[in-house]
Protein backbone atom coordinates (compact mmCIF):
# COMPACT_ATOMS: atom_id res chain seq x y z
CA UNK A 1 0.21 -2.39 11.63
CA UNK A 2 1.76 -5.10 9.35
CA UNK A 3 5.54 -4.41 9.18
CA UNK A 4 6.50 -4.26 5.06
CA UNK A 5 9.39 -4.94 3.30
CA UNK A 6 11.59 -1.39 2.76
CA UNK A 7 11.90 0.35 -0.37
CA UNK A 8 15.65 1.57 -1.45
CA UNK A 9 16.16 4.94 -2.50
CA UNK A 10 18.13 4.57 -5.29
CA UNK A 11 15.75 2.42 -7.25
CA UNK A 12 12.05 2.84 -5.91
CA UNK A 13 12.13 -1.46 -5.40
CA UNK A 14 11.47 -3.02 -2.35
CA UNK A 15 13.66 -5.85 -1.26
CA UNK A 16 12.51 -8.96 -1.60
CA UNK A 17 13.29 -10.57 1.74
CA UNK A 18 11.52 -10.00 5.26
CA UNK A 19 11.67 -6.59 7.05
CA UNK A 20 13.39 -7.21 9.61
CA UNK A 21 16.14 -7.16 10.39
CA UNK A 22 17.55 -4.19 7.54
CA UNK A 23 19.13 -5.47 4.53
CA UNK A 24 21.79 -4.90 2.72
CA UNK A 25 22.88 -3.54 -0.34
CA UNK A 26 19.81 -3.46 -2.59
CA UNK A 27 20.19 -6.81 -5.18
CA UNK A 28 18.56 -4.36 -7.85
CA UNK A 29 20.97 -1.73 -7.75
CA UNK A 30 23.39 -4.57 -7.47
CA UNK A 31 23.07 -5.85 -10.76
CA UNK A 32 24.85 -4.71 -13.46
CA UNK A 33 21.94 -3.47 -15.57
CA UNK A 34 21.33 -0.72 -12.06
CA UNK A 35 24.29 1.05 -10.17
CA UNK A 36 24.89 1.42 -6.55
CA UNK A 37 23.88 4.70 -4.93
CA UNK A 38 27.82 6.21 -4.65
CA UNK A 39 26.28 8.01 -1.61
CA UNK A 40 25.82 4.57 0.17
CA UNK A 41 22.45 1.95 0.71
CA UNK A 42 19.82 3.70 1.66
CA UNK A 43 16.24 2.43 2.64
CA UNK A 44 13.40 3.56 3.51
CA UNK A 45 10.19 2.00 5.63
CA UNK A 46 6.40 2.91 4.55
CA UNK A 47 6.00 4.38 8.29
CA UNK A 48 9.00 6.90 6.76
CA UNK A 49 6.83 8.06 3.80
CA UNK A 50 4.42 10.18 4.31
CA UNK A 51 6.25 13.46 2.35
CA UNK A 52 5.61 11.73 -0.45
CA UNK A 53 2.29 11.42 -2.56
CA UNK A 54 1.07 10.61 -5.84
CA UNK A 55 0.31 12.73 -8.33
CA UNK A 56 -3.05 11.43 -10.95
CA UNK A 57 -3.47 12.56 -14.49
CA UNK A 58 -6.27 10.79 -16.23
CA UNK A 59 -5.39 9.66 -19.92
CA UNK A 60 -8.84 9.09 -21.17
CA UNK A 61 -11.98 7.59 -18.99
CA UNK A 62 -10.58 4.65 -16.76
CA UNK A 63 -6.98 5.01 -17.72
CA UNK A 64 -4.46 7.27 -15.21
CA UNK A 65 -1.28 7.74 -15.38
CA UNK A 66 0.71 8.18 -11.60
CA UNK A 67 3.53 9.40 -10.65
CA UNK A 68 5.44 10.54 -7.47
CA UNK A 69 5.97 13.41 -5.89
CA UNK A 70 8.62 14.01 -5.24
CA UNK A 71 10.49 11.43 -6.92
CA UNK A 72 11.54 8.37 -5.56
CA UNK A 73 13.99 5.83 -6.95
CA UNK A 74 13.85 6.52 -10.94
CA UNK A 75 10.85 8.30 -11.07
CA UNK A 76 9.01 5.87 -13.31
CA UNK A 77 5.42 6.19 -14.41
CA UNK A 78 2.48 3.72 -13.73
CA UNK A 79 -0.86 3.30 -15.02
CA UNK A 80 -3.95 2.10 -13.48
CA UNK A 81 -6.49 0.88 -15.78
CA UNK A 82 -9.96 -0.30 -16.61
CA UNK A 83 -9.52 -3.73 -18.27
CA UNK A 84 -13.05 -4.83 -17.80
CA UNK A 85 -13.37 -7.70 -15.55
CA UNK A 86 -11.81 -5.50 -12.92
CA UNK A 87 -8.60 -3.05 -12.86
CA UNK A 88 -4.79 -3.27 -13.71
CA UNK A 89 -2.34 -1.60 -12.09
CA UNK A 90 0.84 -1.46 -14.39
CA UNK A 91 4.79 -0.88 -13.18
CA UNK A 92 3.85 -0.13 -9.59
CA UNK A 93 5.04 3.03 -7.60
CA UNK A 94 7.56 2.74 -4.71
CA UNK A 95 4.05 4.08 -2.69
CA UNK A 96 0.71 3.94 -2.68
CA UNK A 97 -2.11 6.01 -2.26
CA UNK A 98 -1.75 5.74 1.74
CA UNK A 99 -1.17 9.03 2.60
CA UNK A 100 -3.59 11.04 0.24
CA UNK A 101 -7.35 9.90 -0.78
CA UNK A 102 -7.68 9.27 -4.71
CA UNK A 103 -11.23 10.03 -6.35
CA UNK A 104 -13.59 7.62 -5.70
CA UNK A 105 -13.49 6.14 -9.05
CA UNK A 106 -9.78 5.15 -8.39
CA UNK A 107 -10.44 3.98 -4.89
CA UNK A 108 -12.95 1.92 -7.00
CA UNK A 109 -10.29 0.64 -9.34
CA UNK A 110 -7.85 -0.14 -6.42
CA UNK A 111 -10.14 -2.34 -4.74
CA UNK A 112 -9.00 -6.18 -5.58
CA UNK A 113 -6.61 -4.63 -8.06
CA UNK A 114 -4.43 -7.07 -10.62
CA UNK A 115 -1.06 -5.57 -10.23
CA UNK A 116 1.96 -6.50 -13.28
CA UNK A 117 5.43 -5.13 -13.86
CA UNK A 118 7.10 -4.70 -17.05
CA UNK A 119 10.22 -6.39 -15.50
CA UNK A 120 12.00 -6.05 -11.85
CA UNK A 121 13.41 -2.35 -12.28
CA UNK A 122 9.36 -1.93 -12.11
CA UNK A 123 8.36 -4.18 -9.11
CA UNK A 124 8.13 -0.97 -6.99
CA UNK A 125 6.29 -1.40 -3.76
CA UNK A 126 4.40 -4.63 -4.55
CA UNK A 127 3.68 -6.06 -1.61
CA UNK A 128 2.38 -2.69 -0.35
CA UNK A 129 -0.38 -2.16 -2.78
CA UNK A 130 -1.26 -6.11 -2.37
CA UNK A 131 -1.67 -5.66 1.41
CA UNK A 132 -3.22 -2.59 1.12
CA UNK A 133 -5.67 -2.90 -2.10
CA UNK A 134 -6.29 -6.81 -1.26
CA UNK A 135 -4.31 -6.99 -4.76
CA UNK A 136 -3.14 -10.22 -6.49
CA UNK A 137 0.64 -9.88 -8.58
CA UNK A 138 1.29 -11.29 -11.28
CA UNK A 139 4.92 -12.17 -11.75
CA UNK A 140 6.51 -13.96 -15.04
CA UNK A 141 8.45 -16.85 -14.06
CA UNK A 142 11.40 -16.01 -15.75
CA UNK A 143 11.57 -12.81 -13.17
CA UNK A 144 10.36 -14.25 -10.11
CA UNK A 145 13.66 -14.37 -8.22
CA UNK A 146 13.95 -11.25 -8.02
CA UNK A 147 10.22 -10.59 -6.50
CA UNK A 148 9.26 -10.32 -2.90
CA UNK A 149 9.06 -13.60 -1.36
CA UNK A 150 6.58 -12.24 1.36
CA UNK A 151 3.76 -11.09 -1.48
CA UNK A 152 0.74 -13.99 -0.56
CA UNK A 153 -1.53 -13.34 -3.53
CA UNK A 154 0.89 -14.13 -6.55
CA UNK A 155 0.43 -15.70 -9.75
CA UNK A 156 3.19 -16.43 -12.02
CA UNK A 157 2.94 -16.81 -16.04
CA UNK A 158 4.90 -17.50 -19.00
CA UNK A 159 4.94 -16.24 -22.78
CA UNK A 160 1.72 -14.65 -22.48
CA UNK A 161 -1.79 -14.45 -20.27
CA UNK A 162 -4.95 -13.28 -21.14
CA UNK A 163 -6.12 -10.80 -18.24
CA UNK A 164 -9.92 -9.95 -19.60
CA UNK A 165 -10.78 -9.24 -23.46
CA UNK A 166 -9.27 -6.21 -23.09
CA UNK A 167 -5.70 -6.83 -21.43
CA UNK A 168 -2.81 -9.03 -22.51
CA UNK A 169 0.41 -9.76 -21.05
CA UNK A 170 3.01 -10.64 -23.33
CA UNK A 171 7.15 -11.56 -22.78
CA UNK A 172 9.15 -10.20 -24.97
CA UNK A 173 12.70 -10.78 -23.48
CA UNK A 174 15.42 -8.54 -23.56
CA UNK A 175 16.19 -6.16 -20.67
CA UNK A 176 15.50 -9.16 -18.52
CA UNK A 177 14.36 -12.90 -19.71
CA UNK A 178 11.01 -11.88 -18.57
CA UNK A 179 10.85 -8.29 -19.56
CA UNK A 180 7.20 -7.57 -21.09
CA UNK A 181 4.84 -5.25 -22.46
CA UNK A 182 0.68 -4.66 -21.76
CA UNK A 183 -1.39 -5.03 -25.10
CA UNK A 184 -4.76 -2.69 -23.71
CA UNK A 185 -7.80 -1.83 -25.19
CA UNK A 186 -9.43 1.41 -24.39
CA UNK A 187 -12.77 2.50 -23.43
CA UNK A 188 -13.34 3.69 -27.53
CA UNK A 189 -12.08 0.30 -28.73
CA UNK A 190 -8.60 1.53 -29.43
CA UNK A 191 -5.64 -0.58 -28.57
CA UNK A 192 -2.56 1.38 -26.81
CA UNK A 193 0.40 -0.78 -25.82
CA UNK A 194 2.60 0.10 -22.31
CA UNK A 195 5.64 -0.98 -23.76
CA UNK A 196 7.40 0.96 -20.39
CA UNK A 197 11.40 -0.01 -21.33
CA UNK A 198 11.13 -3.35 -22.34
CA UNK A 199 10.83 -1.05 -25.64
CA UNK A 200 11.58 2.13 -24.62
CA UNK A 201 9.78 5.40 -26.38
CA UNK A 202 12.29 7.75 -27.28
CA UNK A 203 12.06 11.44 -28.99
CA UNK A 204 12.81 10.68 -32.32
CA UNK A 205 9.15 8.47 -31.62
CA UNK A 206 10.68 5.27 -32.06
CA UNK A 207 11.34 2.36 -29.24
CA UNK A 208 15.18 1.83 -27.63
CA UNK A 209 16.39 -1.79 -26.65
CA UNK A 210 18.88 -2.09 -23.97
CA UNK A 211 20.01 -4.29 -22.00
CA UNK A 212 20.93 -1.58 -19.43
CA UNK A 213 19.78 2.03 -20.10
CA UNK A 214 21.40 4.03 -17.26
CA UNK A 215 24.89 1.69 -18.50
CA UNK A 216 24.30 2.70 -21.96
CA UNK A 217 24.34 -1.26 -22.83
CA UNK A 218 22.70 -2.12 -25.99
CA UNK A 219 20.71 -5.62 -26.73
CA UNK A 220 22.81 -7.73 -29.48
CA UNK A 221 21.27 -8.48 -32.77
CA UNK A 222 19.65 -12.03 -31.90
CA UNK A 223 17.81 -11.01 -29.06
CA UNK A 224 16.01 -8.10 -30.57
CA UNK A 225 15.44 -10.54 -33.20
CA UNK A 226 13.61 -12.56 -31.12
CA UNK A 227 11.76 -9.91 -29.62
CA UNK A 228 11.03 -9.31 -32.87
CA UNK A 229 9.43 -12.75 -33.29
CA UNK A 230 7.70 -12.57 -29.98
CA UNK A 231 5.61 -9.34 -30.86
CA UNK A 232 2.16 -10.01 -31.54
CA UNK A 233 0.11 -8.15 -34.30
CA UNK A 234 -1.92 -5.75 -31.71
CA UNK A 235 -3.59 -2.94 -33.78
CA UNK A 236 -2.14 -0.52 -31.39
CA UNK A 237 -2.01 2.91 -32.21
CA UNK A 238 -0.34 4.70 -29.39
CA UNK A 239 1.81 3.16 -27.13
CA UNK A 240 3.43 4.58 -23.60
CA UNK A 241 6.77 3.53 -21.64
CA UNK A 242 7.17 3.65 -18.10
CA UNK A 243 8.65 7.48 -18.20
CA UNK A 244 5.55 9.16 -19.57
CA UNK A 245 6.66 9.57 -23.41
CA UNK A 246 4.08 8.28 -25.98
CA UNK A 247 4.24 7.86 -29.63
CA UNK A 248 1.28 7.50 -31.97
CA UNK A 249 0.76 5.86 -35.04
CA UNK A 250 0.97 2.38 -36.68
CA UNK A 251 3.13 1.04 -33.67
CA UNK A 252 3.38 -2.23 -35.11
CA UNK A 253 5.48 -0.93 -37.87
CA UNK A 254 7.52 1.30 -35.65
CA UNK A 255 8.04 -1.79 -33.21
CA UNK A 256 9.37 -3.49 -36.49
CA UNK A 257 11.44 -0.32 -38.22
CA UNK A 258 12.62 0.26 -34.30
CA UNK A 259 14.25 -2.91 -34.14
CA UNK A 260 15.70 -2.90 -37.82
CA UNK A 261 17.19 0.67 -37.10
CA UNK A 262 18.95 -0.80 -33.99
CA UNK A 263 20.37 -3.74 -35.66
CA UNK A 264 21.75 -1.66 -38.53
CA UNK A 265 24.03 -0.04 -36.12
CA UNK A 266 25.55 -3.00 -34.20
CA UNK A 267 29.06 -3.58 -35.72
């Protein structure tokens, strides 16, 4: 059995260097938009994780939202979705479906899965579901140093790619240089945007910008701006972050009144 990269506790990431032998402290968590686990580095090997499994809930034909159980790292939600010419797994988990068997409609979808992350807090267990679903990654360029150098199948973009008709990657900026969001359309001909925190859905059902949300750091004024600039019209009417929370309506508009209502409290 192929020997894969650990994933650390604290963050659900796997580090990006070879196996063997352990690393260090986790270059995520190291960063100042993460923290260190006060407890200590601690990682963990795939052989190591079979308490854990996935739990499925389907969002509307083709579209399921996963999440683990129990938690690892920050307990972030993925999606795994039809885009047409083939499936897209978005903001991978820190595991895959190795240790339970999914429906056979998702073992369907897995099968020469595209797999994209928002940003690097979201790289998860890449190289796991590319080994193990014969998956390509997609990785923006402005991100890439902090992917796994071992992933084979990789294709890096810039600014924005074109997955099928009904998927679109777009950078935003922000979080990180490369931090993006998914512009989908659904199997009714609706368009839902996984904004995960690049935008961040919050209760009052508008998005958050931060440069670091467990820091409580806030983006500046000019780069929200040119977010701002960066967001395409999309139509979308719903759109999901990478915890779960959704908000419906015109989310152009709320992308746009978001921002404003950030900026107007900057001093």
């Amino acid at each position: 059995m192929e020997k894969l990269s650990p994933i650390c506790r604290n963050c659900g990431v796997e580090n990006r260097g070879a196996p063997d032998p352990e690393p260090g402290s986790c270059e995520i968590c190291n960063d100042d938009r993460q923290y260190l686990d006060p407890n200590g580095q601690k990682w963990i090997y795939r052989e190591a994780l079979t308490d854990f499994t996935i739990q499925v809930t389907e969002l509307e034909p083709d579209a399921y939202a996963l999440k683990t159980e129990p938690v690892i790292g920050i307990g972030h939600t993925s999606y795994l979705l039809n885009i047409g010419d083939g499936w897209l797994l978005w903001d991978p988990l820190p595991i895959t479906f190795r240790n339970q068997t999914p429906t056979p409609r998702i073992q369907q979808g897995l099968h020469n899965v595209s797999i994209a992350a928002s940003h690097p807090h979201m790289f998860g267990a890449q190289s796991h579901w590319a080994v193990e679903y014969n998956g390509t990654v997609l990785v923006n360029e402005l991100d890439l140093k902090w992917s796994n150098e071992a992933i084979s199948r990789k294709v890096v973009w810039r600014k924005e790619v074109d997955l099928s008709p009904r998927a679109k990657l777009v950078e935003l900026g922000g979080h990180f240089p490369g931090s993006s969001i998914l512009v989908w359309k659904n199997s009714s001909g609706g368009t839902w945007l996984f904004s995960s925190d690049t935008a961040q859905v919050r209760p009052n059902g508008h998005f958050a910008f931060m440069w670091s949300y467990p820091n409580l750091l806030p983006l500046g004024r000019t780069e929200v701006d040119r977010m701002v600039d960066r967001f395409p019209p999309t139509n979308a009417s719903k759109a999901f972050d990478n915890f779960g929370r959704s908000v419906t309506g015109d989310i152009d508009n709320i992308f746009r009144l978001s921002a404003q209502n950030h900026n107007s409290h900057l001093v």
